[in-house]
Protein backbone atom coordinates (compact mmCIF):
# COMPACT_ATOMS: atom_id res chain seq x y z
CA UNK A 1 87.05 56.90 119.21
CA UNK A 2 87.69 59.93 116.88
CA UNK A 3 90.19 61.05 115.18
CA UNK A 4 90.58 64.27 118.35
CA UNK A 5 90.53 61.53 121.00
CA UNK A 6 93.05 59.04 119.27
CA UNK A 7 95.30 62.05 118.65
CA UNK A 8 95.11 63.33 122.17
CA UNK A 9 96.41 59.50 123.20
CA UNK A 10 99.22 59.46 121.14
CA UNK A 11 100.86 62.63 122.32
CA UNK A 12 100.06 61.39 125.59
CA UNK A 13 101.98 58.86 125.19
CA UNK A 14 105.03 60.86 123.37
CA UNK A 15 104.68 62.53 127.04
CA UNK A 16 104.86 59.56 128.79
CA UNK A 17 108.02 58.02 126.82
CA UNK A 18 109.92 61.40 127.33
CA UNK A 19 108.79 61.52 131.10
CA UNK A 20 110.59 57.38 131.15
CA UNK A 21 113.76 58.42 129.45
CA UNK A 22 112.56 56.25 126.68
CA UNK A 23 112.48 59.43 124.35
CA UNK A 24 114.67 62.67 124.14
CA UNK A 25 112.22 65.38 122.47
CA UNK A 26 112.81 68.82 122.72
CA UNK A 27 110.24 71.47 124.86
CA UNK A 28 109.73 73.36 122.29
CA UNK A 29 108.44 70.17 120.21
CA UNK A 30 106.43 68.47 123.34
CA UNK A 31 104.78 72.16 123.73
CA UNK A 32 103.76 71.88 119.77
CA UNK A 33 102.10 68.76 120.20
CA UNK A 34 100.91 69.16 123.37
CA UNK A 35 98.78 72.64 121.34
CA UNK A 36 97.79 70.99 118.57
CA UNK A 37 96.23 68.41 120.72
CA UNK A 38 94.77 70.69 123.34
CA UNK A 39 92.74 72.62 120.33
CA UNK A 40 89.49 71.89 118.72
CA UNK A 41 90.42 69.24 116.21
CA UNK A 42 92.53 67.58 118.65
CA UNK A 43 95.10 67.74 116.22
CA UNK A 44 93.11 66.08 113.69
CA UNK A 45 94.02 68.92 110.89
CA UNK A 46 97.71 68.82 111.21
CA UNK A 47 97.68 64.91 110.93
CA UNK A 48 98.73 63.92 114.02
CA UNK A 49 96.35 60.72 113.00
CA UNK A 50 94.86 60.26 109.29
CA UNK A 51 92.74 57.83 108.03
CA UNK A 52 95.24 55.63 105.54
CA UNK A 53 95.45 56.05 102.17
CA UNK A 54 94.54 52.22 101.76
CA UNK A 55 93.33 49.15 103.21
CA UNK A 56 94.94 46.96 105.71
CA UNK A 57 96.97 50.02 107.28
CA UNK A 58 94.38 50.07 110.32
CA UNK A 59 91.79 52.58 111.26
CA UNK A 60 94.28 55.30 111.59
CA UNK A 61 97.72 56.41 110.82
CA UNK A 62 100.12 58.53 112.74
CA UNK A 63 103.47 60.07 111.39
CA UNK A 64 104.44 61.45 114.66
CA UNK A 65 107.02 59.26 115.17
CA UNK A 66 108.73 61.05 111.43
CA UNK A 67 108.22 64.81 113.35
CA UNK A 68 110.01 63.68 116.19
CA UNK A 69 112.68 61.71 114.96
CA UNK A 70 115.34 64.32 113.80
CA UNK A 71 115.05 66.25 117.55
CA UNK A 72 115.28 62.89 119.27
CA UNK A 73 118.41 61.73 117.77
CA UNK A 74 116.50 58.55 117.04
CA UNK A 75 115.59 56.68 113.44
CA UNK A 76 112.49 57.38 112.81
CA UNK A 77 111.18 53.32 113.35
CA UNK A 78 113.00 53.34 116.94
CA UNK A 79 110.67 56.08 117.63
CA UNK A 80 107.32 54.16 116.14
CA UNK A 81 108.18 51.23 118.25
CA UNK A 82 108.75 53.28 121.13
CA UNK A 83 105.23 54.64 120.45
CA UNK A 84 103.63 51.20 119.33
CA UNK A 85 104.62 49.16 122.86
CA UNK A 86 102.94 52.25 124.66
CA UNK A 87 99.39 52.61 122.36
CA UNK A 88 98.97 49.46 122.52
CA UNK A 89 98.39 49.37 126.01
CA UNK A 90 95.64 52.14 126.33
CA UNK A 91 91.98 51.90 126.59
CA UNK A 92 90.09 51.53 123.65
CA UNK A 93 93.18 50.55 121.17
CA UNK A 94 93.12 46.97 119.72
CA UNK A 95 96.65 46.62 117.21
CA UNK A 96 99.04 49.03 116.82
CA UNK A 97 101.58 48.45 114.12
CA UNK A 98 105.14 49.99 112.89
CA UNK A 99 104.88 50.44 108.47
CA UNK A 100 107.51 51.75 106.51
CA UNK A 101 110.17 54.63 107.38
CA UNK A 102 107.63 55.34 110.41
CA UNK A 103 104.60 55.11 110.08
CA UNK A 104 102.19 53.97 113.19
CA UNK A 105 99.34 52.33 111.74
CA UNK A 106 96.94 51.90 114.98
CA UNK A 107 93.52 49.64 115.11
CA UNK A 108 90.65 50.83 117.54
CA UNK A 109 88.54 48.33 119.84
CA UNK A 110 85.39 47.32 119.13
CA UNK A 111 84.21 49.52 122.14
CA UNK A 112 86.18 52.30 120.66
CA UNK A 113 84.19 52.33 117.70
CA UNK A 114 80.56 52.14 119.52
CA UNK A 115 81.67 55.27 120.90
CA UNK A 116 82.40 57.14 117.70
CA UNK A 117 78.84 55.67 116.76
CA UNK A 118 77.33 57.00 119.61
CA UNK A 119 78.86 60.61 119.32
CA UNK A 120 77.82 60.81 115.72
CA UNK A 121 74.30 59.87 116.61
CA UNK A 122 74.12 62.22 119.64
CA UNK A 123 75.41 65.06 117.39
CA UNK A 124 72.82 64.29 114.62
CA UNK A 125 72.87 67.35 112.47
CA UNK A 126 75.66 68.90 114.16
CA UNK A 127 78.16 66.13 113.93
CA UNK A 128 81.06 67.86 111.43
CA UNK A 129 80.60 71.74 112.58
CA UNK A 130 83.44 73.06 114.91
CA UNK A 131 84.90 75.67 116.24
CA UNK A 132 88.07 75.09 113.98
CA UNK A 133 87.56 78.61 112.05
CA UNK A 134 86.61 80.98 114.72
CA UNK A 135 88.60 83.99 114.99
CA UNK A 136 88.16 83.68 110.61
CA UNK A 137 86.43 86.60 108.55
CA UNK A 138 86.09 86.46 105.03
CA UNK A 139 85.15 88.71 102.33
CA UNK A 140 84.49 86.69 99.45
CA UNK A 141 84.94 88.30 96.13
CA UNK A 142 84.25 86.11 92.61
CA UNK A 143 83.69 86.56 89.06
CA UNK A 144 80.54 86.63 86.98
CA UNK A 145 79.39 83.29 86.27
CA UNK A 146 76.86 80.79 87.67
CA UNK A 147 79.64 78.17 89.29
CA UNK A 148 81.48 81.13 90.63
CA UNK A 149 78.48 82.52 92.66
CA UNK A 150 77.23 79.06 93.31
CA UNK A 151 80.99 78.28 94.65
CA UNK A 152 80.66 81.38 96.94
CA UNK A 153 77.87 80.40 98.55
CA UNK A 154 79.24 77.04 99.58
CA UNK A 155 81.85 77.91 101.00
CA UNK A 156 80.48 80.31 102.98
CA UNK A 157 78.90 77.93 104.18
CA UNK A 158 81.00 75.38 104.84
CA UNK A 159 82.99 78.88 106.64
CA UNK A 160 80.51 79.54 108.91
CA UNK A 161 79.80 75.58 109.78
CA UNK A 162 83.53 75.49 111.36
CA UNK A 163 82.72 78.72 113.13
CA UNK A 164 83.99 81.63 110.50
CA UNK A 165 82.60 84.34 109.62
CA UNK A 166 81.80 85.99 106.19
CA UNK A 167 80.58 88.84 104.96
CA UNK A 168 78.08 89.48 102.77
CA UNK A 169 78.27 87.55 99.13
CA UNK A 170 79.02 90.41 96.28
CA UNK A 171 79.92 89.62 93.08
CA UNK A 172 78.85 89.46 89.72
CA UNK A 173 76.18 86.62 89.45
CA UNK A 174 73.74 85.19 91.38
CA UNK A 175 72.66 81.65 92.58
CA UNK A 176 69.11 82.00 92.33
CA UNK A 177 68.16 78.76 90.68
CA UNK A 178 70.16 76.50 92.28
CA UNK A 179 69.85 78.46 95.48
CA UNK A 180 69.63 75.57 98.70
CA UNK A 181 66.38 75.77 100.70
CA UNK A 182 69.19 77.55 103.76
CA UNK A 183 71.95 79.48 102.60
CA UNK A 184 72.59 81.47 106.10
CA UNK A 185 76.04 83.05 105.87
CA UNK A 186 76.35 84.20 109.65
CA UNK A 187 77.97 82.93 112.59
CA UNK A 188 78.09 84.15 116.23
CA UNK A 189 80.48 86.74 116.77
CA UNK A 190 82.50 86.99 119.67
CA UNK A 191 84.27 89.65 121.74
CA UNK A 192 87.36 90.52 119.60
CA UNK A 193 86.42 92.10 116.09
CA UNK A 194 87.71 89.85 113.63
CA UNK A 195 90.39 90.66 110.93
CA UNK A 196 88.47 90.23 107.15
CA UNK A 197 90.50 88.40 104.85
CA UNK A 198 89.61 89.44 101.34
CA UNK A 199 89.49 86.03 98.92
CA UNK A 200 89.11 85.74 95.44
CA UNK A 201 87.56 82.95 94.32
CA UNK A 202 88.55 81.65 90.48
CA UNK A 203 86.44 78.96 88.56
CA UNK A 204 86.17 77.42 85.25
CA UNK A 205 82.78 77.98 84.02
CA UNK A 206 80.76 75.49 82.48
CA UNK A 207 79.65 77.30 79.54
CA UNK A 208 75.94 77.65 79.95
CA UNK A 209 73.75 79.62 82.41
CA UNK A 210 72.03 79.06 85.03
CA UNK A 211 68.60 78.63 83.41
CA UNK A 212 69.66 75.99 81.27
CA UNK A 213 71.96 73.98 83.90
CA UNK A 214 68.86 74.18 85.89
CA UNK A 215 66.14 73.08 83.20
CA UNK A 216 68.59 69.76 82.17
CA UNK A 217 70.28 68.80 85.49
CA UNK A 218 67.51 69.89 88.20
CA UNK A 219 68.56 71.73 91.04
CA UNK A 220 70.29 69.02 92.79
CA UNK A 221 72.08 67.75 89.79
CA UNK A 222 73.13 71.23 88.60
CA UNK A 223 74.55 71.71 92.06
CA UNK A 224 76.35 68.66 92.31
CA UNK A 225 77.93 68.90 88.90
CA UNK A 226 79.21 72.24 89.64
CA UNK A 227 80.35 71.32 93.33
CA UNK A 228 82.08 68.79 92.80
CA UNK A 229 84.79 69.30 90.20
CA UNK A 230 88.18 70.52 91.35
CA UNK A 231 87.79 74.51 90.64
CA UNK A 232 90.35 74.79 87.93
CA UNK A 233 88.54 71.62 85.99
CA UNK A 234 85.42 72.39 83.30
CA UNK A 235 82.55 70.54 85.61
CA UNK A 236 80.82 67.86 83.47
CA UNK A 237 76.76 69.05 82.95
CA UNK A 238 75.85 66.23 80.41
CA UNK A 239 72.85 64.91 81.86
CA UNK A 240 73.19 61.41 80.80
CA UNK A 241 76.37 61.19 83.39
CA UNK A 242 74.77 63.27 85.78
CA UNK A 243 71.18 61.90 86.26
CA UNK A 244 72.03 58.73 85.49
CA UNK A 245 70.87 55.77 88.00
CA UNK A 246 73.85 53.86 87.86
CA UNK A 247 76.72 52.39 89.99
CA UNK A 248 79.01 54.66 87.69
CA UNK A 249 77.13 58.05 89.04
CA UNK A 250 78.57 59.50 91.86
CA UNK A 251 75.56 61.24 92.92
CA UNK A 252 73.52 58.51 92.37
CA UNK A 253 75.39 56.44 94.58
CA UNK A 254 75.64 59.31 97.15
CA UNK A 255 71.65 59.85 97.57
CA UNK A 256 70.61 55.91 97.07
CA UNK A 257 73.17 55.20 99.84
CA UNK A 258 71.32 57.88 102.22
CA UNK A 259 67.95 56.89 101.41
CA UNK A 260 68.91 53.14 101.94
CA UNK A 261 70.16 54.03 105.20
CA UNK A 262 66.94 55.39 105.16
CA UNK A 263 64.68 52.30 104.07
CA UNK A 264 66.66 50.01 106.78
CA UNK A 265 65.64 52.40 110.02
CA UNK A 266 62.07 52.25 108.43
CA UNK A 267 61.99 48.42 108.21
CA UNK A 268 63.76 47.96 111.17
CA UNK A 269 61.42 49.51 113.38
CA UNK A 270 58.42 47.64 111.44
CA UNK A 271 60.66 44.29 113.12
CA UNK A 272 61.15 46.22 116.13
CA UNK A 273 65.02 46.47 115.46
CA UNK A 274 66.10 49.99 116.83
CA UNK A 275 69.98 51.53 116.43
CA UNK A 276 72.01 50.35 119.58
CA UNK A 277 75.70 51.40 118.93
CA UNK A 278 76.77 49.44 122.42
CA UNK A 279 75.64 45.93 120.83
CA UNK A 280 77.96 43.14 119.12
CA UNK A 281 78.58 44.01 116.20
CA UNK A 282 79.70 40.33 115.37
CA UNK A 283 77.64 37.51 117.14
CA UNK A 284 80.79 35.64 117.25
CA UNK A 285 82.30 38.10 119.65
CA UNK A 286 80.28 38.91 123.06
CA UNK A 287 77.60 36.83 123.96
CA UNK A 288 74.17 38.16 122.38
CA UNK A 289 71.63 37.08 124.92
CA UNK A 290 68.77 38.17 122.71
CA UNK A 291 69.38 35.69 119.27
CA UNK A 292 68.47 32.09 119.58
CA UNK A 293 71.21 29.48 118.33
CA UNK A 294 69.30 28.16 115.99
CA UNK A 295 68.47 32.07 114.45
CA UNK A 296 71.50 33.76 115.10
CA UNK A 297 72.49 36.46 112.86
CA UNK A 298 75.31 34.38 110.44
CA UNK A 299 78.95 35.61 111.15
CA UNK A 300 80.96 38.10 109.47
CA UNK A 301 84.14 37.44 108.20
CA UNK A 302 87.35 39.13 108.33
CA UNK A 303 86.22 41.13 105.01
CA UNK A 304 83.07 42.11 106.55
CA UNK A 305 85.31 43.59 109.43
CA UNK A 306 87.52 45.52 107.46
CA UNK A 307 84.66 47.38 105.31
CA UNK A 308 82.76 48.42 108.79
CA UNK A 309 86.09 49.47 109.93
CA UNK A 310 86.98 51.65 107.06
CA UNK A 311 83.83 53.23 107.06
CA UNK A 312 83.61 54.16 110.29
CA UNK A 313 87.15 56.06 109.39
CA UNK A 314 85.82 57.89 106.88
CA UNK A 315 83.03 58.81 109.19
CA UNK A 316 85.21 60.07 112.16
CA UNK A 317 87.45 61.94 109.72
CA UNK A 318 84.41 63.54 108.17
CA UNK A 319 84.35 66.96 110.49
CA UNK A 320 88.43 67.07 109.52
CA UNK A 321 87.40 67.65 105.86
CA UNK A 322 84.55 69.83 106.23
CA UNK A 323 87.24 71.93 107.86
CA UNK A 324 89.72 71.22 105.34
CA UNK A 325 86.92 72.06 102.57
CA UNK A 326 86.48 75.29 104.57
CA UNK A 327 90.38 76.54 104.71
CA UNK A 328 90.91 75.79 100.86
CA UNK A 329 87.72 76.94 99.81
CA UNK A 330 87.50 73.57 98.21
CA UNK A 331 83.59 72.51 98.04
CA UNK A 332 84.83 69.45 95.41
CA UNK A 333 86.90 67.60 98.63
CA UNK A 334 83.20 67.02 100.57
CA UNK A 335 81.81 65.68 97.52
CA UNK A 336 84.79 63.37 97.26
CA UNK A 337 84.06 62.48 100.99
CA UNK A 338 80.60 61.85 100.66
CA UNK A 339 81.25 59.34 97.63
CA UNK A 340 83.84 57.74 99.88
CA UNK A 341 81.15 57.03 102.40
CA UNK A 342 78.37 56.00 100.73
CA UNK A 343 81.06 53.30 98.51
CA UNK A 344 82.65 52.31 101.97
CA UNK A 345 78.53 51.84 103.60
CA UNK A 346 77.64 49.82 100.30
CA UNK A 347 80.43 47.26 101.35
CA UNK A 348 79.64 47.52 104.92
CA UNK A 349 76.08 46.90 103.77
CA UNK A 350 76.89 43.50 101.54
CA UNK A 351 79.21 42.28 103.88
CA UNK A 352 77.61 42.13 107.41
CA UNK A 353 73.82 42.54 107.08
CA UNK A 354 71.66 44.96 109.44
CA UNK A 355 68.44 43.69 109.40
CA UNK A 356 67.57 39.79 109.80
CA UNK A 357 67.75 37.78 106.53
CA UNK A 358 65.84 34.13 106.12
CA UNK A 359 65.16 32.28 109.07
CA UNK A 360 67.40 34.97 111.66
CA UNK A 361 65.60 36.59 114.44
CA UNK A 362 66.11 40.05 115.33
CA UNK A 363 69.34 40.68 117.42
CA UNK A 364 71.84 42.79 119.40
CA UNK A 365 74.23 42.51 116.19
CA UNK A 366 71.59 43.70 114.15
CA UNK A 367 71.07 46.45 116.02
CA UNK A 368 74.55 47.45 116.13
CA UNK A 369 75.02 47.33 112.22
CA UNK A 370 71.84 49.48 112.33
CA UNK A 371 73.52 51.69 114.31
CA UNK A 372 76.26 52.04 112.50
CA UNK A 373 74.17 52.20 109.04
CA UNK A 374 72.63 55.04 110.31
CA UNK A 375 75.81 56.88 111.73
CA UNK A 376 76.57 56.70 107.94
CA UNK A 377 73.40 58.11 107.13
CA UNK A 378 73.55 61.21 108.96
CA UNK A 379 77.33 62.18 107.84
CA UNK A 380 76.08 61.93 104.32
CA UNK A 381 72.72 64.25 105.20
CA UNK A 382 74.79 66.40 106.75
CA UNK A 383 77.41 66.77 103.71
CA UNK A 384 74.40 66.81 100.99
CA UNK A 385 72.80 69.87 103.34
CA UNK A 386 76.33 71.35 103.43
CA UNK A 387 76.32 71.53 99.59
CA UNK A 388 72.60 72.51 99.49
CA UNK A 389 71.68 69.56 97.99
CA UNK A 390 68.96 66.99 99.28
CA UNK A 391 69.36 64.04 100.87
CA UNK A 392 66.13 61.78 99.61
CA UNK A 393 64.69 59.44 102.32
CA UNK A 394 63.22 57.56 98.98
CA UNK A 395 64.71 57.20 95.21
């Protein structure tokens, strides 16, 4: 279930409430939701669910129940648990819970997340482009410098992957050594002639030019050094933090993380374990037909759980920040994402194996982790390509 289709449930069931008497909300209000819903995000964008800030708030989080509360006459927890008796009792939803002032903290079913898995695999290199931007044209205008014109060409990029549309890059420098192997800047036009939107991009430079960040870093390194530093901060080039292979290194952990991914498809197929999102994912839970007793895939615990759960949040929310990357011209907030990802697979990774250890036989579990392992896999491909930077299928 993604974060669209959960959204498009709750105000479903804000409809439903109102339509029982259980809930006094406004037109004008129901109409709002009922838009923001019926567009491409599904609401995602204007949070009518978010991924929690933290563990242990389940998969998703919805504050709807704090929008509607001043038009309903109702405290804002009357509301939640208004909302909570009737989420709980749709298809695909496993806990729903009432935090704080308000908050609706909601838990998908297993099958719920097989079906996320499934639509990220289908999608493949398209999963995280929308339509969220069409109608958008932007002239991008920046100043001389190598993270300026390297900043313009992402998010053009990132523009034109939510389906804006921007006009040719002018400015002052150029990207030629860290240029990405595709740096297309188009998108299909429609009908209507779009209004162009004129923005100035502003960077702190790093100090040294292109040549050199390109000699010391690589073109990958240079890239992600420059990407992924909040605008107004001085990115940090020193290659001993950037190149380094360590758990500290974001990028590091980033491309080791997609070419693990990587390494378990390959030795999976050598022991004829291929991605099956429908399978348990816990050989406790449905029956697994194909693992012996004696060779069954070992449990996971409640840990294990938690860290496939939270990555698979991170992964639905994905196209919600390339869009959000898009609208604030923010290239840093995918590279936050992508580090996000690739901690959240490591844990998945430790805690509930994909692949057989010891004695185990191959089994429907394992090919669900797979499954889910590689779901991970393409998001961060497709965030790397996003930034024009590789995503290695060794390191």
């Amino acid at each position: 279930m993604t974060p669209a289709q959960l959204s498009r449930t709750v105000v479903h069931v804000v409809r439903s409430a109102v339509e029982a008497g259980e809930l006094s909300v406004p037109a004008d209000d129901l109409a709002s939701l009922d838009a923001e819903a019926g567009g491409a995000d599904g609401g995602a964008r204007r949070g009518i669910v978010r991924v929690p800030p933290r563990p242990g708030c389940g998969d998703f989080a919805s504050h709807v129940a704090l929008r509607l509360a001043a038009a309903s006459g109702q405290a804002p927890r009357e509301v939640a648990e208004v909302l909570r008796r009737r989420l709980v009792e749709q298809p695909g939803i496993e806990r729903v819970e009432v935090a704080g002032p308000g908050f609706v903290n909601i838990t998908v079913a297993a099958g719920a997340h097989a079906g996320l898995v499934r639509e990220v695999l289908a999608q493949g290199a398209a999963y995280g482009r929308g339509d969220g931007l069409v109608g958008t044209r932007l002239r991008l205008r920046y100043q001389d410098g190598p993270r300026a014109a390297l900043f313009a060409e992402v998010v053009a990029r990132l523009v034109t992957a939510c389906g804006g549309e921007v006009d040719p890059l002018a400015g002052g420098g150029g990207a030629a050594p860290l240029a990405a192997t595709s740096t297309s800047t188009s998108a299909p036009t429609g009908d209507a002639e779009a209004a162009t939107e004129t923005v100035v991009l502003s960077v702190r430079e790093p100090g040294r030019t292109l040549g050199e960040l390109a000699e010391s870093l690589g073109r990958d390194g240079a890239r992600w050094a420059l990407l992924s530093a909040a605008a107004h901060d001085v990115p940090r080039c020193d290659p001993a933090e950037v190149l380094a292979q360590r758990e500290s290194n974001p990028l590091f952990r980033v491309r080791y993380a997609h070419a693990r991914v990587r390494a378990l498809l390959r030795n999976g197929r050598d022991l004829g374990v291929e991605p099956d999102p429908d399978g348990p994912f816990d050989p406790d839970g449905p029956a697994d037909a194909d693992a012996d007793a004696d060779a069954a895939p070992h449990a996971v615990d409640d840990s294990a759980v938690r860290a496939r759960g939270a990555l698979l949040a991170l992964l639905a929310d994905y196209p919600r920040v390339v869009e959000a990357a898009a609208r604030r011209h923010a290239p840093d907030r995918l590279a936050r994402e992508l580090t996000a990802v690739a901690d959240a697979f490591f844990r998945f990774h430790d805690g509930c194996a994909p692949l057989p250890r010891g004695e185990e036989k191959p089994s429907a579990a394992h090919r669900a982790r797979l499954a889910t392992a590689e779901a991970a896999g393409t998001v961060l491909a497709n965030g790397l390509n996003l930034l024009g930077i590789s995503a290695p299928a060794h390191l």
